[in-house]
Protein backbone atom coordinates (compact mmCIF):
# COMPACT_ATOMS: atom_id res chain seq x y z
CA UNK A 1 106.06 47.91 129.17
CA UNK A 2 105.10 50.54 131.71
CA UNK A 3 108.49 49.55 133.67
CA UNK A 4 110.70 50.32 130.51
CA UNK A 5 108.87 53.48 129.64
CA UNK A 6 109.71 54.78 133.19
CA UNK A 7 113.14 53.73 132.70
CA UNK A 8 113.21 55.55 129.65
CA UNK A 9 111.79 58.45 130.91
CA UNK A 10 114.39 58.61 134.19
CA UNK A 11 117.36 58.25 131.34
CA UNK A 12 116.04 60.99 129.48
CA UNK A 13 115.63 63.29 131.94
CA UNK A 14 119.30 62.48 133.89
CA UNK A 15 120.58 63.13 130.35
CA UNK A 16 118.54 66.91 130.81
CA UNK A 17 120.22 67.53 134.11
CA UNK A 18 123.33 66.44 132.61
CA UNK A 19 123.39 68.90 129.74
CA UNK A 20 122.46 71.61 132.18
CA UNK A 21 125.21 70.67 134.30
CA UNK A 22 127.61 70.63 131.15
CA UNK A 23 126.56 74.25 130.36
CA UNK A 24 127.48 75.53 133.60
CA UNK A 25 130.81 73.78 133.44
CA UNK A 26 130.98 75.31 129.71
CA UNK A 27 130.29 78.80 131.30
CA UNK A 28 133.33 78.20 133.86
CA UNK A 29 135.72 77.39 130.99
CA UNK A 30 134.57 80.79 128.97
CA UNK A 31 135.32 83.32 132.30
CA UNK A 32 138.25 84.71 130.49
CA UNK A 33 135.70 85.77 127.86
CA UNK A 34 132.75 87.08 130.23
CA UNK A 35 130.24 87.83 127.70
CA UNK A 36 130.78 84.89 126.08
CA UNK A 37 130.51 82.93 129.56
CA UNK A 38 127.29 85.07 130.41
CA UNK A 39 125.53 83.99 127.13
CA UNK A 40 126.56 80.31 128.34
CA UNK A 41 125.42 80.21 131.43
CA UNK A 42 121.73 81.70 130.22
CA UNK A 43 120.36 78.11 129.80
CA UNK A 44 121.32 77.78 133.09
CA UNK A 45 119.58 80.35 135.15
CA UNK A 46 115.73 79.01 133.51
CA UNK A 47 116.72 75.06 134.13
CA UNK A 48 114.40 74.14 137.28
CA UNK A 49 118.11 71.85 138.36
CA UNK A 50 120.31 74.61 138.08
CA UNK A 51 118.76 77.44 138.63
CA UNK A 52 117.98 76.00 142.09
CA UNK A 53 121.92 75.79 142.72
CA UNK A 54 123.24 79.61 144.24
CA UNK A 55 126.45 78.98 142.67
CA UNK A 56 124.65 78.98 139.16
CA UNK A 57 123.88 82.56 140.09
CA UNK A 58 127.09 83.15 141.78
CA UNK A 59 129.06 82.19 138.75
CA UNK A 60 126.29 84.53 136.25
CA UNK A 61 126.60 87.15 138.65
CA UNK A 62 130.58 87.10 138.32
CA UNK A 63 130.32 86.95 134.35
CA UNK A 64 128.59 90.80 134.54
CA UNK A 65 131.04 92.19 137.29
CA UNK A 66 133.84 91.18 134.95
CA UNK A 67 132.05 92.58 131.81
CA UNK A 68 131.38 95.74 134.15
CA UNK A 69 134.90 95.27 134.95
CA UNK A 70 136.29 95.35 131.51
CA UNK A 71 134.25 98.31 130.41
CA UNK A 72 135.01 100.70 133.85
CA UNK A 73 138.74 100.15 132.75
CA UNK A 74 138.02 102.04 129.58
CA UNK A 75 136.61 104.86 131.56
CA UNK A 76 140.21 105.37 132.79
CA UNK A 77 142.89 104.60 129.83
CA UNK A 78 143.59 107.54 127.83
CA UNK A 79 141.45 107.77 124.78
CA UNK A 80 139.24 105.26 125.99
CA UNK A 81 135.80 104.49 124.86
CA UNK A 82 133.89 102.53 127.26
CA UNK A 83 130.13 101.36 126.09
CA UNK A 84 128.23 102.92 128.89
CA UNK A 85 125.10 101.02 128.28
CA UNK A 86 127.10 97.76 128.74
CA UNK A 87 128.23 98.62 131.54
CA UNK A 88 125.46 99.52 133.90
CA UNK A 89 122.82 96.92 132.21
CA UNK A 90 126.28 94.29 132.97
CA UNK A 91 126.50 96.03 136.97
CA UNK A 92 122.09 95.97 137.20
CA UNK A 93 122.97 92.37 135.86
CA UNK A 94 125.23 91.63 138.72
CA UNK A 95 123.03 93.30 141.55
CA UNK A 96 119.95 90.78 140.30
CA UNK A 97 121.89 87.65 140.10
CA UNK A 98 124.07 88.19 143.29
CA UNK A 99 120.71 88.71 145.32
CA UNK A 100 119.23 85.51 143.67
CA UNK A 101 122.22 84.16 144.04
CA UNK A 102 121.35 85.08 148.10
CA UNK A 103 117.89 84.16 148.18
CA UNK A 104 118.63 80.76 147.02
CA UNK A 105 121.55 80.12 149.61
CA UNK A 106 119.38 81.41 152.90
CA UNK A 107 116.41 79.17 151.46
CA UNK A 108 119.10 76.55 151.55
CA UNK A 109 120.72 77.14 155.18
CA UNK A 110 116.91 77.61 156.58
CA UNK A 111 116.28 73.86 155.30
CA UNK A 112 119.15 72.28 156.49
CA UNK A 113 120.77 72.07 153.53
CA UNK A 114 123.71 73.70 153.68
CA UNK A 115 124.94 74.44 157.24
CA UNK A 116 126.04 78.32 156.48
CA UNK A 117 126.07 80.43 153.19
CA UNK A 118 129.09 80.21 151.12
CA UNK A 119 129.13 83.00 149.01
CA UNK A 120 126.85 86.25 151.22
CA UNK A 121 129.63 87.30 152.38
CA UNK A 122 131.59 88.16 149.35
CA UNK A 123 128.50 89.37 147.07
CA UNK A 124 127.73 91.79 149.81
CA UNK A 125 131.38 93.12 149.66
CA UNK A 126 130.30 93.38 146.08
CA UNK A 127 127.49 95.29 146.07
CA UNK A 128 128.43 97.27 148.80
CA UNK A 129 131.54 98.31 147.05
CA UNK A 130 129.99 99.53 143.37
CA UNK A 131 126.70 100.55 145.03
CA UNK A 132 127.55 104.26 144.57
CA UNK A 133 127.93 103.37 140.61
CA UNK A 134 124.31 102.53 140.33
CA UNK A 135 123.89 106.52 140.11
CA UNK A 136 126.12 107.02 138.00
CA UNK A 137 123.68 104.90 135.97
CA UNK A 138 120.77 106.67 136.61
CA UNK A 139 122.13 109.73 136.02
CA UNK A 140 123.25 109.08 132.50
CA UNK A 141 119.92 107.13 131.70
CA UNK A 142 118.31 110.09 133.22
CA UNK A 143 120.00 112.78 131.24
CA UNK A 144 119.40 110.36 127.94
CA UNK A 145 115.69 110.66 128.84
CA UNK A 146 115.76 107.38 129.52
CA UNK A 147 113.37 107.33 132.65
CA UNK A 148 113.02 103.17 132.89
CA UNK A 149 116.23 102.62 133.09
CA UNK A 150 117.24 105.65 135.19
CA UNK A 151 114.56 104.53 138.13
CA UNK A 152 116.52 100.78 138.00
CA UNK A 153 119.66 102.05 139.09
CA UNK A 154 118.23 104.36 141.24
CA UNK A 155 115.67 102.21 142.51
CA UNK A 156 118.48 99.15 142.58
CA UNK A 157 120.73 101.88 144.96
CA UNK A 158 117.82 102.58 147.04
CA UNK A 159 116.02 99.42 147.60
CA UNK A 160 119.46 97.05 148.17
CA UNK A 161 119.69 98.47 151.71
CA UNK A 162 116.11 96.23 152.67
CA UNK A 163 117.91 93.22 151.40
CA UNK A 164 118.66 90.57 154.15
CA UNK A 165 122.16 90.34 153.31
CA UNK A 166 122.33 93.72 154.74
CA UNK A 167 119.90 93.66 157.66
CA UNK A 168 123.44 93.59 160.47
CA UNK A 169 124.51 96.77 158.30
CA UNK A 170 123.57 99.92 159.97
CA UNK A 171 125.86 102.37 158.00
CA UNK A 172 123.95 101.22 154.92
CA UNK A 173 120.83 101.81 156.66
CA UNK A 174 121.51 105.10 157.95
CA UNK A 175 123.09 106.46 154.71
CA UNK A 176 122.06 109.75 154.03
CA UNK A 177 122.23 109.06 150.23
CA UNK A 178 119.33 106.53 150.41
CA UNK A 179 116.87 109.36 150.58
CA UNK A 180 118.28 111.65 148.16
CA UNK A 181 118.83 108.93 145.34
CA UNK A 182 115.25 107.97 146.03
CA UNK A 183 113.81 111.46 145.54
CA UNK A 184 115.75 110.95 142.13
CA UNK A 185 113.79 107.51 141.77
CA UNK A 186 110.40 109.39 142.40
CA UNK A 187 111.37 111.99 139.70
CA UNK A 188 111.96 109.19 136.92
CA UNK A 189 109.00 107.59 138.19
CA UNK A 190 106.96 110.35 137.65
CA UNK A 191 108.32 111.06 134.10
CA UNK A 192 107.00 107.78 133.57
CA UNK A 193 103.72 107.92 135.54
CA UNK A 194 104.51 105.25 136.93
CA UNK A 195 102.36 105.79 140.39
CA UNK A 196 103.20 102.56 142.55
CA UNK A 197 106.91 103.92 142.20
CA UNK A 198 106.08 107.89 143.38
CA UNK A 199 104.30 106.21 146.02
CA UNK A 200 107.19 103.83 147.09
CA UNK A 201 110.67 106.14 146.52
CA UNK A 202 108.37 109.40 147.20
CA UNK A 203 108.02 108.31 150.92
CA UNK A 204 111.62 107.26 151.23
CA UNK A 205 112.77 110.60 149.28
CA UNK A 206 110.71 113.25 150.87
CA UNK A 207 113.29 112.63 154.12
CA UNK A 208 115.92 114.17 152.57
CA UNK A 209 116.30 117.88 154.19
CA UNK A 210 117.67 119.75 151.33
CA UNK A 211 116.04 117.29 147.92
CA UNK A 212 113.03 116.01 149.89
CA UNK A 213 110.47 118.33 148.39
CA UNK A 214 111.21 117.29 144.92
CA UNK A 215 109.73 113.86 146.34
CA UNK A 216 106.64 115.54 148.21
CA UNK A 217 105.82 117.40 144.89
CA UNK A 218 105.59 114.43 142.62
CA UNK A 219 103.89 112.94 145.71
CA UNK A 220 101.47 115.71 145.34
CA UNK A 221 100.85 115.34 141.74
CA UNK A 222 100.33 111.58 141.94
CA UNK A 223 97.87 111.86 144.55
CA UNK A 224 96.13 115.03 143.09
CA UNK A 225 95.32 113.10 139.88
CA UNK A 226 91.74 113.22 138.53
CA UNK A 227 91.60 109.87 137.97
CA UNK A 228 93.15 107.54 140.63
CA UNK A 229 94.08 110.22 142.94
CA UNK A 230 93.56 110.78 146.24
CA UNK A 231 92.64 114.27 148.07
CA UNK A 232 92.87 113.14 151.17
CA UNK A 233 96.81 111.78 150.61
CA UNK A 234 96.87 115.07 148.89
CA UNK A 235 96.09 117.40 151.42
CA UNK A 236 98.48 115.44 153.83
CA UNK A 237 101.50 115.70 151.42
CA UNK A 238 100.73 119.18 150.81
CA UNK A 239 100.78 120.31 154.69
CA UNK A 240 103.65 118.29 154.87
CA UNK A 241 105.62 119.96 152.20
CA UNK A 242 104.24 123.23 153.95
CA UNK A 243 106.06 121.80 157.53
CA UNK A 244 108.90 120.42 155.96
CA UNK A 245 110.01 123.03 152.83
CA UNK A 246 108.30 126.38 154.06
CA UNK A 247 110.37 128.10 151.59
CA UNK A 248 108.99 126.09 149.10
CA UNK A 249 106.25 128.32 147.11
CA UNK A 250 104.66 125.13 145.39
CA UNK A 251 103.38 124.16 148.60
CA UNK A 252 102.19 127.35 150.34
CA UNK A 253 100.90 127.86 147.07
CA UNK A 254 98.34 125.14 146.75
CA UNK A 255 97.41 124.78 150.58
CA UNK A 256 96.20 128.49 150.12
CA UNK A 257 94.31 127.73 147.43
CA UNK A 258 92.97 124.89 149.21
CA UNK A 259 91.54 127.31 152.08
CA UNK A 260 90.33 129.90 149.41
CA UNK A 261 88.14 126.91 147.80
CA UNK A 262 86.92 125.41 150.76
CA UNK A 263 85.68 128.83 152.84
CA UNK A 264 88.71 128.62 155.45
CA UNK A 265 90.61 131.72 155.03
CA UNK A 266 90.87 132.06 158.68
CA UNK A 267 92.83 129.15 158.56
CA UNK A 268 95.40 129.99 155.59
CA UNK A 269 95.88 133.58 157.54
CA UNK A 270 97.35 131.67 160.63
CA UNK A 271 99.23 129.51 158.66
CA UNK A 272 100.60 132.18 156.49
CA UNK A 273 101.35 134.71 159.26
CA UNK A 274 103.35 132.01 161.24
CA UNK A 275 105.58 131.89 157.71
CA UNK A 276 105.76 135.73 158.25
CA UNK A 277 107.16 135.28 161.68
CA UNK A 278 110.14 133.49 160.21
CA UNK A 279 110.74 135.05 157.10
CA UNK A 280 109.08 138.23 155.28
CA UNK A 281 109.22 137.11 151.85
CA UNK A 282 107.29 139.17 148.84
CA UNK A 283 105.63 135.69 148.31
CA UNK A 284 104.40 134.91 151.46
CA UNK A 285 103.49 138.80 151.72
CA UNK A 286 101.69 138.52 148.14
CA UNK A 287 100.03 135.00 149.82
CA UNK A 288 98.58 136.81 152.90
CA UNK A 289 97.39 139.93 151.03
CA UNK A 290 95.49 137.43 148.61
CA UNK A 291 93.85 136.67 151.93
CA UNK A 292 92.80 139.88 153.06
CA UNK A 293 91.44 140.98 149.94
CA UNK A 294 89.46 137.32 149.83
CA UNK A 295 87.91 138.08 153.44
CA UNK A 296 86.76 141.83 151.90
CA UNK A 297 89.69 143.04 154.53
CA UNK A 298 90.41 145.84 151.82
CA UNK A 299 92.18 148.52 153.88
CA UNK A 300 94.45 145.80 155.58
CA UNK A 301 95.22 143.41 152.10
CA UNK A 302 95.95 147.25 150.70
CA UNK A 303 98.39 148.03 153.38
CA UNK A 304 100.60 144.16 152.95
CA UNK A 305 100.89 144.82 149.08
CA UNK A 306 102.11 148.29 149.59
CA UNK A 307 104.78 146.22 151.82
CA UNK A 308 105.93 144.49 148.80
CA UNK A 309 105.98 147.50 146.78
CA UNK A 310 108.29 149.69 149.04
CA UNK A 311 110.38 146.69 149.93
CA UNK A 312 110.60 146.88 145.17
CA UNK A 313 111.51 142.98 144.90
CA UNK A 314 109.27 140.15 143.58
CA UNK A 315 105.49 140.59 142.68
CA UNK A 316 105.53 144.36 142.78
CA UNK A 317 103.40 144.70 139.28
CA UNK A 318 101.15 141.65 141.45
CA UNK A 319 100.92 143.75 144.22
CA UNK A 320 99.78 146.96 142.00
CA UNK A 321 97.46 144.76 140.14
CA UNK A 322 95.83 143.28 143.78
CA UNK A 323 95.69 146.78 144.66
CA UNK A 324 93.60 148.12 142.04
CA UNK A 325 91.27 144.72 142.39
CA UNK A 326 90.69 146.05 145.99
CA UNK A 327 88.85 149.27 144.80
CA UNK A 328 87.54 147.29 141.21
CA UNK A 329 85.85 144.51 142.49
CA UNK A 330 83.86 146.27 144.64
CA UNK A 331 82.90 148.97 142.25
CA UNK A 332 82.03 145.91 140.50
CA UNK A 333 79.27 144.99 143.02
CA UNK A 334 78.16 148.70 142.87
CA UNK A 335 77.64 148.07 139.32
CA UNK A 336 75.67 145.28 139.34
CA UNK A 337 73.18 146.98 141.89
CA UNK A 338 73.07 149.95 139.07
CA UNK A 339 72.01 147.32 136.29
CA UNK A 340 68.89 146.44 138.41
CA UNK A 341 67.62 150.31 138.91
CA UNK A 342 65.91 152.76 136.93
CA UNK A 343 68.11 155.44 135.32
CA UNK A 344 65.86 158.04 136.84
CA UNK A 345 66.23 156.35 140.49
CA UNK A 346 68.31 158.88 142.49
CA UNK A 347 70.05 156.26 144.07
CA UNK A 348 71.39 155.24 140.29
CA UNK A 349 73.17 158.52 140.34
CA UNK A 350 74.32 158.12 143.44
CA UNK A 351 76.04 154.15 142.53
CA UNK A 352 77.29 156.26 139.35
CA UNK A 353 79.36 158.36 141.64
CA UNK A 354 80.44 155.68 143.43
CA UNK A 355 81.78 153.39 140.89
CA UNK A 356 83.30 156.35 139.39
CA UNK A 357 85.25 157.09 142.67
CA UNK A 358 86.48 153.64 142.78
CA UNK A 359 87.61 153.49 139.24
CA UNK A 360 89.61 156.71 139.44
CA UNK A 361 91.57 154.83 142.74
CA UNK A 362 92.04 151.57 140.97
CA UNK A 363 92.88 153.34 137.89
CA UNK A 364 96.98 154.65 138.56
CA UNK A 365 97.59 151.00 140.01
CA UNK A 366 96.52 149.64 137.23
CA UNK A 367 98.51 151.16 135.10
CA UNK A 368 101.56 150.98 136.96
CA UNK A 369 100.92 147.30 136.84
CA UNK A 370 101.21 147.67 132.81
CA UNK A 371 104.03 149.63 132.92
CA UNK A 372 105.79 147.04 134.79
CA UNK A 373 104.43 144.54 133.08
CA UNK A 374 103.41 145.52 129.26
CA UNK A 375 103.19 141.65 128.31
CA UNK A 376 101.42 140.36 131.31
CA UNK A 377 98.31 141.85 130.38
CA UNK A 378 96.02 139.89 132.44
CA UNK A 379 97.29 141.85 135.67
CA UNK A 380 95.27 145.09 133.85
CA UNK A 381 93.91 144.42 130.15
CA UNK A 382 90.76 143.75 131.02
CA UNK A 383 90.12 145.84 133.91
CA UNK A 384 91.63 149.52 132.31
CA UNK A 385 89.71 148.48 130.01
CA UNK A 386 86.51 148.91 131.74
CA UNK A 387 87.63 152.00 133.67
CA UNK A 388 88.66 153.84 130.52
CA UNK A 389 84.98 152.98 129.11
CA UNK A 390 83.86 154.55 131.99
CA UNK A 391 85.95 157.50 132.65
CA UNK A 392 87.54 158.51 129.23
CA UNK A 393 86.40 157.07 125.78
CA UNK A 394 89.62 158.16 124.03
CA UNK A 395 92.03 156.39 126.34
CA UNK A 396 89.24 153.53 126.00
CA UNK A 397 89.62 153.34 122.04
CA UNK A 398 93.66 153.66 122.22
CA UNK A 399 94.17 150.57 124.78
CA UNK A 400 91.15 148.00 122.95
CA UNK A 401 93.37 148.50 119.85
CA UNK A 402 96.55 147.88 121.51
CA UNK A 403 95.03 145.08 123.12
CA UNK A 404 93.78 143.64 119.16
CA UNK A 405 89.97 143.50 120.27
């Protein structure tokens, strides 16, 4: 009984095998109709028989190129239409089953199998040859706002170049595309917060000379996360985007803030003044003055803003605002002396004078900073405000109602 069971069982399963094998040769008879072959061969690719067999994957891997094929035409016929999601899911299509398709053979040559691959050789000609029409891809999915399919292509364009097919293939390798199409990778990554993939493309990307800090930045933003993030990484992309993209304000930006926080303004004023040395920009100038005025260095932060003032380019309304903060703030500290005196305390009179003095220097820069700047009214809402209070009630009453208080 157990003998004709088994026999059973061995007929049943040579008839599976069979019908697998009879889809595949169904799939070759459809390749003048390539979507109709790829649905065919589907069956095919999950079988444990034939999905084991690289030309299975070969032939699947055909079907798209010729349904890529057939749409790309379109692209080029007058009035043509071609169905531009068909034809980079068909040319993704192709990439995946053309590796398998790889994978399979090696496993087979590195058994014995098969003494040397049959079909490597063409599939790389393949992929090599529509490899630049993966971003064409992931720029349309990108545009669409279609950020999981844009980071496949680009990811498929920057990731192919690892693939042993291609380890003898230095121009791939040294393809200065690779790192801009993966800063473009990181960018649809991050639209998707998708961290693992910052990580991976952002490293690759951040190479690029011109694009690179596009990578570093979402780098940045991964690593600075609340929750998941690290400050270490952090601090090391954000020096690095400081090396790498000096002109880059995003960087110098946050790595200043990062010595402001943490006590070490020396620090930022060496970094910032070796910027300088390269290239006086009202930023860097604005950066360094921020500086000054942080170390209580009044006279000297005073003298860099008035450098962005006379050069009259960016951040002149910052640098009148920064100005007047150097002769506020510490008025302020005079004021909060005041608050713990008696009223009859000559020294009281003597703070009065002083906070009055300091208000009446702050006061035109101030105000220059609102006529500059009418909307931006934290640069000198606030701040007028309490000088007015203290020098003229009338000009006090006018600017709370303009401000709606």
């Amino acid at each position: 009984m157990r003998k004709v069971l088994f026999t059973v069982a061995l007929l049943l399963t040579a008839c599976f095998v069979s019908a697998q094998v009879s889809v595949v040769k169904e799939a070759k008879s459809l390749k003048s109709k390539p979507e109709e072959a790829a649905k065919a061969i589907e069956p095919a690719l999950t079988n444990p028989e034939t999905a084991n067999d690289p030309e299975t994957w070969k032939l699947a891997g055909d079907f798209q190129k010729a349904i890529y094929d057939e749409e790309n035409m379109k692209l080029y016929l007058p009035g043509g239409q071609a169905d531009t999601t068909k034809l980079y899911n068909s040319l993704a299509k192709m990439y995946d089953f053309y590796l398998k398709c790889d994978e399979i053979e090696q496993a087979k040559v590195q058994s014995g199998e098969l003494k040397k691959p049959k079909f490597r050789k063409k599939n790389a000609d393949a992929l090599k040859t529509l490899r630049l029409n993966l971003v064409n891809g992931g720029g349309d999915a990108y545009n669409k706002g279609d950020y999981a399919d844009a980071l496949k292509y680009f990811g498929l364009f920057v990731d192919v170049v690892n693939e042993p097919m291609f380890a003898d293939d230095d121009e791939l390798k040294t393809d200065t595309l690779n790192a801009l199409y993966a800063c473009y990778a990181t960018l649809a990554a991050n639209m998707l917060k998708d961290n693992q993939a910052v990580i991976k493309y952002g490293n690759i990307g951040k190479n690029h000379k011109e694009e690179g800090y596009r990578a570093l930045m979402c780098l940045a933003e991964t690593y600075g996360q609340k929750e998941g993030g690290d400050s270490a990484k952090w601090l090391e992309v954000i020096k690095e985007g400081t090396e790498l993209f000096p002109k880059q304000e995003y960087f110098v930006g946050n790595i200043m803030d990062y010595y402001i926080q943490k006590g070490m303004v020396d620090e930022g004023l060496v970094q910032i003044n070796k910027l300088l040395a390269t290239s006086e920009t009202p930023y860097y100038l604005y950066v360094k003055g921020i500086l000054l005025y942080e170390k209580k260095q009044y006279d000297d932060a005073i003298a860099t803003f008035n450098k962005i003032i006379s050069n009259n380019g960016d951040l002149v309304a910052e640098a009148y605002s920064k100005i007047g903060d150097c002769y506020f703030f510490p008025a302020q500290i005079i004021v909060e002396e005041n608050a713990k005196l008696a009223i009859d305390d000559p020294k009281y009179n003597e703070n009065e004078s002083k906070i009055k003095e300091l208000y009446e220097k702050a006061k035109p820069y101030y105000e220059k900073a609102k006529e500059l700047k009418p909307d931006n009214k934290a640069l000198w809402g606030n701040y007028l405000l309490n000088i007015y209070w203290k020098l003229n009630r009338a000009e006090y009453d006018s600017l709370e109602k303009e401000l709606g208080y």
